[in-house]
N, C-alpha and C. Protein backbone atom coordinates (compact mmCIF):
# COMPACT_ATOMS: atom_id res chain seq x y z
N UNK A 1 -2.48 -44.12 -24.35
CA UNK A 1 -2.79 -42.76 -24.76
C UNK A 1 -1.57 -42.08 -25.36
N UNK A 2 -0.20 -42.53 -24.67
CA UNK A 2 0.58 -41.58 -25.17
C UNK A 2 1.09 -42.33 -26.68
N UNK A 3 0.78 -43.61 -27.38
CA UNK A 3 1.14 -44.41 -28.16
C UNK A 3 0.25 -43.25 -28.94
N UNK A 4 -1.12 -43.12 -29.07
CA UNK A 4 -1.85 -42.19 -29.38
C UNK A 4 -1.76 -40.92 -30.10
N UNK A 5 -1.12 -39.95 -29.13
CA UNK A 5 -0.26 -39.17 -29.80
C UNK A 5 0.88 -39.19 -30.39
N UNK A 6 1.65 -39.92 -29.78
CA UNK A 6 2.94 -39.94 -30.42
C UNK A 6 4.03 -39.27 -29.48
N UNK A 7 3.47 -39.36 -27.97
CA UNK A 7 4.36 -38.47 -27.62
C UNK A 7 5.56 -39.59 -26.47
N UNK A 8 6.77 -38.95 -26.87
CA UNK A 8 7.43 -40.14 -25.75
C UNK A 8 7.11 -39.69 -23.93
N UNK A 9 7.73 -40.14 -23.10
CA UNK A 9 7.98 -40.57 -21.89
C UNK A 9 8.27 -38.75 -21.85
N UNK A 10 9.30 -38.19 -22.00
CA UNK A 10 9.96 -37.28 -21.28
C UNK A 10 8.45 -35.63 -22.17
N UNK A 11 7.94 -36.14 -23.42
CA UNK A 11 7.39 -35.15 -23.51
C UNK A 11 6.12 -35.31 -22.98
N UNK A 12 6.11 -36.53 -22.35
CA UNK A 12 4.54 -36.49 -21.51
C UNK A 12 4.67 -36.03 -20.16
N UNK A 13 5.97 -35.62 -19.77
CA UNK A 13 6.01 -34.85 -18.59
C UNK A 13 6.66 -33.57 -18.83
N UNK A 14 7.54 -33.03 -19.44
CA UNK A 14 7.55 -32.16 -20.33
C UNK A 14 6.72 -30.98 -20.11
N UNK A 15 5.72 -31.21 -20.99
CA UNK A 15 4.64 -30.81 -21.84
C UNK A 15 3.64 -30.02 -20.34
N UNK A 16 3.57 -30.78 -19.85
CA UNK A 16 2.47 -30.44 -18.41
C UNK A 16 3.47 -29.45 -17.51
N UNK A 17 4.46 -29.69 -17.03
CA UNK A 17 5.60 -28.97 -16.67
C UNK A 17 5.46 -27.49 -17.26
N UNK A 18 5.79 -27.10 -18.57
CA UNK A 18 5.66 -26.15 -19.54
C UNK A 18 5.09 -25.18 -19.45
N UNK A 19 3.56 -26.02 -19.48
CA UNK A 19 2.11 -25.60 -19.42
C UNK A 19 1.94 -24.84 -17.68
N UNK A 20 2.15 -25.42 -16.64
CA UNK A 20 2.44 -25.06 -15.23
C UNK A 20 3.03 -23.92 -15.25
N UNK A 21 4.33 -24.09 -15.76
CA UNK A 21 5.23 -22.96 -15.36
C UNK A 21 4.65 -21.59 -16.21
N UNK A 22 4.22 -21.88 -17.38
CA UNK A 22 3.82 -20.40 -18.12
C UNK A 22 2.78 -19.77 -17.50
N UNK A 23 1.56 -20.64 -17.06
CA UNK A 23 0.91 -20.40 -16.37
C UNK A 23 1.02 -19.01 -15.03
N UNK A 24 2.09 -20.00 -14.60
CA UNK A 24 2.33 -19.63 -13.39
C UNK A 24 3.19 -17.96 -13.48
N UNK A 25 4.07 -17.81 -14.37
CA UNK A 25 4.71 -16.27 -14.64
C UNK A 25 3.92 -15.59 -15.40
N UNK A 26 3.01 -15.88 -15.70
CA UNK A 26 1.85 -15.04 -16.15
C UNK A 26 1.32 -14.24 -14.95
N UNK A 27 1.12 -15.53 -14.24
CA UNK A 27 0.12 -14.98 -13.41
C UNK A 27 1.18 -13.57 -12.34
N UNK A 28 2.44 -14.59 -12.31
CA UNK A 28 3.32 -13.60 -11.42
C UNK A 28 3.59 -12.26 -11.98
N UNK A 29 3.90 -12.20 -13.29
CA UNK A 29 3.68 -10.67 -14.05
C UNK A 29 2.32 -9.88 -14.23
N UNK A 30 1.59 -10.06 -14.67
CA UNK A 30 0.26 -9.67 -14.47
C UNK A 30 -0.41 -9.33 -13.23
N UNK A 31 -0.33 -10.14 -12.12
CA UNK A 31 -0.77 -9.36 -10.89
C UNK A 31 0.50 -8.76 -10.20
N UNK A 32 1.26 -8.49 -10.20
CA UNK A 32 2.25 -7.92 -9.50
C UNK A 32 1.41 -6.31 -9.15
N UNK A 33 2.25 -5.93 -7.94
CA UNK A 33 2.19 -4.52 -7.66
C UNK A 33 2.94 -3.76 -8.22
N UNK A 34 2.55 -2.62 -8.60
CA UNK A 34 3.52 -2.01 -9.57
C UNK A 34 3.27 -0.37 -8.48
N UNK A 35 4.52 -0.32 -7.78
CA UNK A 35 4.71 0.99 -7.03
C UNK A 35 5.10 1.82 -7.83
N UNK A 36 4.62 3.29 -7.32
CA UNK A 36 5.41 4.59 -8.22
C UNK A 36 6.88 4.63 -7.84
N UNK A 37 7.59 5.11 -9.11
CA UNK A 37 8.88 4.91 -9.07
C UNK A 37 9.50 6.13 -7.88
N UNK A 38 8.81 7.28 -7.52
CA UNK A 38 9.03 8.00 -6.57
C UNK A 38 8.91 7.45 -5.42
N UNK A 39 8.40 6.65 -4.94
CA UNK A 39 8.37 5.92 -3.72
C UNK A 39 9.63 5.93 -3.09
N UNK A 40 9.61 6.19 -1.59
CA UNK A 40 11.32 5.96 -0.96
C UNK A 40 11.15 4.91 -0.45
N UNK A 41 12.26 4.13 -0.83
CA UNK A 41 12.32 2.62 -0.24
C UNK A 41 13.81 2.58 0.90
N UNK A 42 12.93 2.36 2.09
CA UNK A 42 13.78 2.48 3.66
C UNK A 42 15.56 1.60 2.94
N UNK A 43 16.56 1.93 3.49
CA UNK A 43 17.59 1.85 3.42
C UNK A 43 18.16 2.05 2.09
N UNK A 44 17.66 2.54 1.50
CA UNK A 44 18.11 2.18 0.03
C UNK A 44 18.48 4.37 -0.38
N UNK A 45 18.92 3.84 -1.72
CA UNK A 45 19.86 5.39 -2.11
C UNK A 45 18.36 5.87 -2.88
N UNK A 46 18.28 7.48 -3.14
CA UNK A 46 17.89 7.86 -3.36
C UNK A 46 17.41 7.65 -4.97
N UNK A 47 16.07 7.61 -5.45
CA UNK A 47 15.93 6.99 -6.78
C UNK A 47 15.86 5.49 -6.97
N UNK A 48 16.37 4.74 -5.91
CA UNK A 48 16.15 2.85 -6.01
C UNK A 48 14.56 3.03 -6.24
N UNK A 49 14.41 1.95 -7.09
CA UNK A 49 13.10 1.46 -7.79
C UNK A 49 13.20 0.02 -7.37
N UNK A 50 14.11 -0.68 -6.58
CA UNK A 50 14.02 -1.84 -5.97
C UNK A 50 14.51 -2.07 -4.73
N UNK A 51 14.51 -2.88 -3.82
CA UNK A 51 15.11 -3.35 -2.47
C UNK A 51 16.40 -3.93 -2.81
N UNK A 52 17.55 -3.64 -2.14
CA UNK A 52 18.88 -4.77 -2.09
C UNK A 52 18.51 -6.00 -1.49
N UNK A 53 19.28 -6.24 -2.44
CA UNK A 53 19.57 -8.08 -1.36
C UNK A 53 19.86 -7.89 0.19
N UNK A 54 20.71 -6.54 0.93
CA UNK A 54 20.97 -6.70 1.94
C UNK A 54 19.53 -6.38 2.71
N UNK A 55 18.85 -5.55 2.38
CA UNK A 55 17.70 -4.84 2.83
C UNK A 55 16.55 -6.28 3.02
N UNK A 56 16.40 -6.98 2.09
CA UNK A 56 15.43 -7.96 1.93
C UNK A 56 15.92 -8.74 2.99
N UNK A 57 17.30 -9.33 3.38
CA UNK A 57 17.75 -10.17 4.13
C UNK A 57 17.68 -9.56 5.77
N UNK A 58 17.58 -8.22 5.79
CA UNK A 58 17.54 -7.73 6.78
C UNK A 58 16.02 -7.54 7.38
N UNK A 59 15.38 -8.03 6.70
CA UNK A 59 13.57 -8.05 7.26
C UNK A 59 13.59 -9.42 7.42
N UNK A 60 14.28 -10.40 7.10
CA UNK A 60 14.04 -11.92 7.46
C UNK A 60 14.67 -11.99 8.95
N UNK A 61 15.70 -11.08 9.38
CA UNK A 61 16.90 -11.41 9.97
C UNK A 61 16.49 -10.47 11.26
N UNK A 62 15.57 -9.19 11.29
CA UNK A 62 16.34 -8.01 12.16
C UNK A 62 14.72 -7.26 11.80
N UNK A 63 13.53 -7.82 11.34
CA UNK A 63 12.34 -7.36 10.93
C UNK A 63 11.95 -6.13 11.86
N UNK A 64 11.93 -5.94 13.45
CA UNK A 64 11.75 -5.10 14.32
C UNK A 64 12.20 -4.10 14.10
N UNK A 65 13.65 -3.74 14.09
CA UNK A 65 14.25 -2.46 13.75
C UNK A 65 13.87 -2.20 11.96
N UNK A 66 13.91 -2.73 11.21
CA UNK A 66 13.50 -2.43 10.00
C UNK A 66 12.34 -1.34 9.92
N UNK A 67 11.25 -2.09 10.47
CA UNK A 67 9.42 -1.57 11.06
C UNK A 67 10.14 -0.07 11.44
N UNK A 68 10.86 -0.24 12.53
CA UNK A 68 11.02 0.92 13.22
C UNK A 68 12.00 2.12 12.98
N UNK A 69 12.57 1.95 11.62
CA UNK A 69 13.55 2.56 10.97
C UNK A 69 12.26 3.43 9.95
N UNK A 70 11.65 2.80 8.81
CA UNK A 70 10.74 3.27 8.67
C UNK A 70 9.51 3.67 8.96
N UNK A 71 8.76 3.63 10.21
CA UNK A 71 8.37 4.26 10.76
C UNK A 71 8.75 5.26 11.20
N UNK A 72 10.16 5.28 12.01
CA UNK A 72 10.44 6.93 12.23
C UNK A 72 10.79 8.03 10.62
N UNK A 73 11.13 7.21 10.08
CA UNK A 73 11.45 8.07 8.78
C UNK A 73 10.03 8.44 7.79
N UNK A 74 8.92 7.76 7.87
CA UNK A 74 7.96 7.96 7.25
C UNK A 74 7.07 9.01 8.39
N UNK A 75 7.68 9.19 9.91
CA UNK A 75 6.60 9.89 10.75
C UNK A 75 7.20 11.80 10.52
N UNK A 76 8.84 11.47 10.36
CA UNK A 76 9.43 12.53 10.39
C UNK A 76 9.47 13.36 9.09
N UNK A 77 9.45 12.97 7.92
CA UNK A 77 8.78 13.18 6.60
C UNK A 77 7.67 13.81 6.86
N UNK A 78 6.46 13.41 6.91
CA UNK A 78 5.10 14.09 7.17
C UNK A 78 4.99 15.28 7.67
N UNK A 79 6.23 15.44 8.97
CA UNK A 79 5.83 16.39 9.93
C UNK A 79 6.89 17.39 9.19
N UNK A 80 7.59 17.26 8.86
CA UNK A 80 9.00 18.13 7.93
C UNK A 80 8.23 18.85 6.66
């Protein structure tokens, strides 16, 4: 088959590879969540439109107090 096309060894794996991956950041851009940029994001400075690296590492690492950092800050907000 691949004599067929004409295609060698590396573009017959290549090619499928390619096809996978575009696939695949499509899909990751297109469904993404897209939060309002006003949103307050727990540890972070005022106006962040993203999480730090330390913040992300700190929900893998320390997830309990995280929960409970924003929770008190999202309960005390409401009532303020």
């Amino acid at each position: 088959m691949d004599r067929i096309l004409g295609l060698g060894t590396f573009q017959t794996i290549a090619l499928p590879l390619l096809i996978v991956f575009t696939v695949w950041a499509a899909t990751l851009y297109f469904t993404r969540i897209r939060y309002p940029s006003n949103l307050p994001r727990i540890r972070e400075k005022e106006g962040a439109t993203r999480f730090s690296l330390k913040t992300r590492l700190a929900y893998y690492k320390d997830c309990q107090n995280l929960f409970n950092e924003a929770y008190e800050k999202v309960s005390l907000s409401i009532y303020l």
